[in-house]
C-alpha atoms as a PDB file:
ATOM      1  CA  UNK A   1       0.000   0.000   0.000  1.00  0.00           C
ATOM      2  CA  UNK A   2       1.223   3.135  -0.988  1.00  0.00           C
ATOM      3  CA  UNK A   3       1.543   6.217   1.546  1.00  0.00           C
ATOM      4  CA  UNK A   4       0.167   9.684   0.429  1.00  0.00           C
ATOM      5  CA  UNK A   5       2.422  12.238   1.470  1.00  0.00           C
ATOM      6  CA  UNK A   6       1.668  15.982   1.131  1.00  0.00           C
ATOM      7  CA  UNK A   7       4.326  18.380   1.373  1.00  0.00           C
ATOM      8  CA  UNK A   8       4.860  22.285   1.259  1.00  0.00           C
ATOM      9  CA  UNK A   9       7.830  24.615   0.366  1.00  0.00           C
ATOM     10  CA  UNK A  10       6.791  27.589   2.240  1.00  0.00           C
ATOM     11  CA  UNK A  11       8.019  30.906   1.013  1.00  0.00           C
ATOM     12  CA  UNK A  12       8.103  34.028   4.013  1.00  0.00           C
ATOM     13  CA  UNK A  13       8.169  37.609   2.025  1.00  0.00           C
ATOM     14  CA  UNK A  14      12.222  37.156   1.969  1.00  0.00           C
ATOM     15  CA  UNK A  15      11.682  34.542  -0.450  1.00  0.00           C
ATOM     16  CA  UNK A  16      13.349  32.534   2.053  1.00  0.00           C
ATOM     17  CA  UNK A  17      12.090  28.464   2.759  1.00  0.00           C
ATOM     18  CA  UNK A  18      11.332  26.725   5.775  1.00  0.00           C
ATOM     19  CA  UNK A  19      12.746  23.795   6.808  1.00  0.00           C
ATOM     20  CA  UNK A  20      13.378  21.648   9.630  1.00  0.00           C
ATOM     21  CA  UNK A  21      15.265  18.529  11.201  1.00  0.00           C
ATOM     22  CA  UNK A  22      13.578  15.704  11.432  1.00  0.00           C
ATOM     23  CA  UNK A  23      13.824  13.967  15.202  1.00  0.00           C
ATOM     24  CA  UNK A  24      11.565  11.126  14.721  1.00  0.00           C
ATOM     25  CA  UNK A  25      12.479   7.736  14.513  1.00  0.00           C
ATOM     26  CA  UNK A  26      11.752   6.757  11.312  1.00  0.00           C
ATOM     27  CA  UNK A  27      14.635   9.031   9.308  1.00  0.00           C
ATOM     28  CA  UNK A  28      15.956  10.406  11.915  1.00  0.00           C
ATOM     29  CA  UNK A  29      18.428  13.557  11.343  1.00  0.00           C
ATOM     30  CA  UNK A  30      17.329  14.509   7.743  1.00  0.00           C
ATOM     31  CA  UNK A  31      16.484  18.205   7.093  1.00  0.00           C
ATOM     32  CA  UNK A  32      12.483  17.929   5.051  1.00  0.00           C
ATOM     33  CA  UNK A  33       9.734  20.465   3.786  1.00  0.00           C
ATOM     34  CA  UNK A  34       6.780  20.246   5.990  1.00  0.00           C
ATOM     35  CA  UNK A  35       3.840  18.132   5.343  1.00  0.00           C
ATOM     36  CA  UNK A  36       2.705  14.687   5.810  1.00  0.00           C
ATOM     37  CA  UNK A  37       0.014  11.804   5.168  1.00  0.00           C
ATOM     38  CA  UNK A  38      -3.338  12.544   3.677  1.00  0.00           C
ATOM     39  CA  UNK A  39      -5.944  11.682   5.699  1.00  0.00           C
ATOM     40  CA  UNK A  40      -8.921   9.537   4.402  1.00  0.00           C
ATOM     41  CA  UNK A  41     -11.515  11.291   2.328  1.00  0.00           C
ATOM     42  CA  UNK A  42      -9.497  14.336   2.441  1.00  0.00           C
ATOM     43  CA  UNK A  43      -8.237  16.690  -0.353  1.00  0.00           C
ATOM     44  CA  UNK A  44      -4.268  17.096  -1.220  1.00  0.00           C
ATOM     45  CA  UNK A  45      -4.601  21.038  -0.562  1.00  0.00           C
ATOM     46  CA  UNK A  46      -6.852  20.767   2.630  1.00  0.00           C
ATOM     47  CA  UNK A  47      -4.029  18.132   3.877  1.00  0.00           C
ATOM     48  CA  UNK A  48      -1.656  20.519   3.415  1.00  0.00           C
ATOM     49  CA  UNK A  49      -3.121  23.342   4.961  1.00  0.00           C
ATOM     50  CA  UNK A  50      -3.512  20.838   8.265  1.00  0.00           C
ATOM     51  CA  UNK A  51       0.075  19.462   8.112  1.00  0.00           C
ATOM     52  CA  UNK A  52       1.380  23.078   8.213  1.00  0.00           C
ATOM     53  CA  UNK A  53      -0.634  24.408  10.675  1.00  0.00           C
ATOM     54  CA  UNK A  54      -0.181  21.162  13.276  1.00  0.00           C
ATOM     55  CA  UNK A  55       3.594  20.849  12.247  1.00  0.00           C
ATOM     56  CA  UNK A  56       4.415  24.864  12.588  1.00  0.00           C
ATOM     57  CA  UNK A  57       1.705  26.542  13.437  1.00  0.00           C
ATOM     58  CA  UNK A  58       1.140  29.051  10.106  1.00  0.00           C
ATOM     59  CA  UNK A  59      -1.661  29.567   7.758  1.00  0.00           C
ATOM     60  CA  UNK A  60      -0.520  29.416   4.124  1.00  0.00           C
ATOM     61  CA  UNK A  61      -1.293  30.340   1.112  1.00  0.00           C
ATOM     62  CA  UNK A  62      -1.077  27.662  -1.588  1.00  0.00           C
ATOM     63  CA  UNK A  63       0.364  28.019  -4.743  1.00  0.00           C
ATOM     64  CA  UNK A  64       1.732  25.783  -8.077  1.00  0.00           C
ATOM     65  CA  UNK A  65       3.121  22.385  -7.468  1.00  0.00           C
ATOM     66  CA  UNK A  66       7.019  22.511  -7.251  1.00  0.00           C
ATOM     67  CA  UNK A  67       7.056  19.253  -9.302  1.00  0.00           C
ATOM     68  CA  UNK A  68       4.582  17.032 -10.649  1.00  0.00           C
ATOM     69  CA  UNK A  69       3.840  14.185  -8.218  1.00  0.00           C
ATOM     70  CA  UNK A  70       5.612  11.337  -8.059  1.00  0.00           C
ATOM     71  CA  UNK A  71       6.312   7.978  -6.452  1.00  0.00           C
ATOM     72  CA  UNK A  72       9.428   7.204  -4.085  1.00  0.00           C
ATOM     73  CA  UNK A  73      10.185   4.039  -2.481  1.00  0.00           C
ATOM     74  CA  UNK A  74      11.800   3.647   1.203  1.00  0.00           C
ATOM     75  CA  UNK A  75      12.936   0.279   2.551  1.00  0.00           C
ATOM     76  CA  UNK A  76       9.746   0.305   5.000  1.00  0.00           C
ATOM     77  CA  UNK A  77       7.037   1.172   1.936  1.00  0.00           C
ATOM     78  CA  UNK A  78       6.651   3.353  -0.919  1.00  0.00           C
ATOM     79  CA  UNK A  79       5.064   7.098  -0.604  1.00  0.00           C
ATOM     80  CA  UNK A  80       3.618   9.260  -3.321  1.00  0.00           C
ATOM     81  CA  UNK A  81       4.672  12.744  -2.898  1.00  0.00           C
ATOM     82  CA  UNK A  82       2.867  16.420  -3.922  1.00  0.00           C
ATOM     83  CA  UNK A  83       4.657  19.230  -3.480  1.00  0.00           C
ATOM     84  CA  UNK A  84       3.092  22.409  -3.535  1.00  0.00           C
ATOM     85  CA  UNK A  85       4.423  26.101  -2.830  1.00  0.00           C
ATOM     86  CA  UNK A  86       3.343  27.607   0.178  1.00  0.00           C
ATOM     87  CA  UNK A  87       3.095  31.568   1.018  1.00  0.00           C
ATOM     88  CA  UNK A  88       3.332  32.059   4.919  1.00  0.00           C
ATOM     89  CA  UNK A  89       0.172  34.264   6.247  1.00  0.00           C
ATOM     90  CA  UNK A  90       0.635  33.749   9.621  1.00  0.00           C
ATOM     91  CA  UNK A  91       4.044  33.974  11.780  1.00  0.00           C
ATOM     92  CA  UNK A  92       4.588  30.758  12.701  1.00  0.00           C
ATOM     93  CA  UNK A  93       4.727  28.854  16.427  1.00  0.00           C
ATOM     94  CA  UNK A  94       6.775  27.242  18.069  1.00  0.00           C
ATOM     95  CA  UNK A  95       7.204  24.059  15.518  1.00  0.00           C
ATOM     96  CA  UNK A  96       7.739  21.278  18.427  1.00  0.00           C
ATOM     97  CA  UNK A  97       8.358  18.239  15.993  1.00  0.00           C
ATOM     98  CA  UNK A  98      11.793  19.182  14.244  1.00  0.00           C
ATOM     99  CA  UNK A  99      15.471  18.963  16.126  1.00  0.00           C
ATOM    100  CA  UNK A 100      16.147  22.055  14.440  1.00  0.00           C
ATOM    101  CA  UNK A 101      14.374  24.357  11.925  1.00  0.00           C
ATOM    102  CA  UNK A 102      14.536  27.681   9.990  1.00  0.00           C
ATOM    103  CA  UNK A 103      14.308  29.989   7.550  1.00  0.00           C
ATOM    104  CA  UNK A 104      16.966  29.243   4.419  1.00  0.00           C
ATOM    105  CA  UNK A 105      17.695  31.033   1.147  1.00  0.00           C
ATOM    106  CA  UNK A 106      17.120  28.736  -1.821  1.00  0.00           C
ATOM    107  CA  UNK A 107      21.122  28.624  -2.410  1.00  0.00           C
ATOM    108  CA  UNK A 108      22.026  27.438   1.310  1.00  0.00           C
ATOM    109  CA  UNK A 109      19.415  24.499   0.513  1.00  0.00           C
ATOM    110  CA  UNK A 110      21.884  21.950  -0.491  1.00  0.00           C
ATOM    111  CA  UNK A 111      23.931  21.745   2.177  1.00  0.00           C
ATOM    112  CA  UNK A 112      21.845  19.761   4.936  1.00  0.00           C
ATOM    113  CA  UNK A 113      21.250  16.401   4.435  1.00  0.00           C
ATOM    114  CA  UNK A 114      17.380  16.185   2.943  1.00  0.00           C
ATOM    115  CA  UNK A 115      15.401  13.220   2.938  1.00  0.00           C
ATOM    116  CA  UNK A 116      15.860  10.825  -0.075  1.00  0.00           C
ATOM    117  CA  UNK A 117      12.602  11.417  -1.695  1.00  0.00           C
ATOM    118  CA  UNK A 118      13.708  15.118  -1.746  1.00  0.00           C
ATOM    119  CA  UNK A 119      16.143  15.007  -4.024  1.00  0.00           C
ATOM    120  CA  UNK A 120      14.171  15.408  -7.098  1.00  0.00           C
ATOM    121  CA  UNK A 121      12.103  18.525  -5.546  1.00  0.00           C
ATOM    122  CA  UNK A 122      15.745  20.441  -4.717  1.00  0.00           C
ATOM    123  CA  UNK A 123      16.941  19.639  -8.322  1.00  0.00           C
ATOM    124  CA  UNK A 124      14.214  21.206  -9.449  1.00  0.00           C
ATOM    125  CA  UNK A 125      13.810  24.427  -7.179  1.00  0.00           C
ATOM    126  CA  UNK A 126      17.295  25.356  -8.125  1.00  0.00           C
ATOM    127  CA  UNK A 127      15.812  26.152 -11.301  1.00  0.00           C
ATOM    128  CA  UNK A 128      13.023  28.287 -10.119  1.00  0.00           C
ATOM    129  CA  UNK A 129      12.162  31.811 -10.314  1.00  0.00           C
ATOM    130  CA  UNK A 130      10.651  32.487  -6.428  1.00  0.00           C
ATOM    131  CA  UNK A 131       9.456  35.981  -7.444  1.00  0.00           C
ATOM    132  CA  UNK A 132       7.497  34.141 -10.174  1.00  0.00           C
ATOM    133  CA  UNK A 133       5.772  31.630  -8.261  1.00  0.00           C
ATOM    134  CA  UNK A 134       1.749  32.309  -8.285  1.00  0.00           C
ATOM    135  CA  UNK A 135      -0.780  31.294  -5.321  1.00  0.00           C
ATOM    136  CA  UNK A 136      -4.198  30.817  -5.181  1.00  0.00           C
ATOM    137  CA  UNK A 137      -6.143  33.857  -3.845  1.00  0.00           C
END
């Protein structure tokens, strides 16, 4: 069974993206957009909206996917990822779940150690234009 994983590269007005440092068990130690699963009878963009608000505490914006969505597969299942861009509209809480987290340019994004199933999303952000990046009203 494959998981459905919903994830969001939030932009503040500094064009700057969030990340943090995963301290969980599973994957312990690897830097990740927020997000997570997609709850039954629930829509990829209302997910989203949840994941971000229980994981740091903001109200977004959502905008364009980052990269159509695709399939990755981990040694304890396979996931199906969307990722979406994200405008923050709230300042954000205290986010509780991440070892470390913060506020990165798009150039200092390759140097932490992202989650596997990342790597296709940071290849392709490299390539983006942040100021040209449009979000649902």
């Amino acid at each position: 069974m494959k998981i459905e994983i919903v994830c969001a590269v939030i932009l503040n007005r500094k064009k700057q993206i969030f990340v943090g440092k995963r301290k969980s068990k599973k994957l312990a130690g690897y830097w990740e957009f927020p997000g997570g699963k997609i709850e039954k009878d629930e829509g990829i963009k209302e997910a989203l909206k949840r994941e971000v608000m229980e994981e740091i505490g903001a109200e977004i914006t959502i905008g364009s996917m980052v990269v159509p969505e695709y399939a990755y597969h981990y040694q304890f299942g396979d996931v199906k990822l969307y990722f979406y861009f994200a405008r923050l509209e709230s300042k954000e809480g205290e986010p509780k779940i991440y070892e470390e987290y913060g506020w990165l340019p798009i150039q200092q994004l390759e140097n932490k150690k992202w989650l596997p199933a990342n790597q296709k999303v940071l290849a392709k952000l490299s390539k983006w234009d942040l100021n040209k990046v449009e979000f649902d009203e």
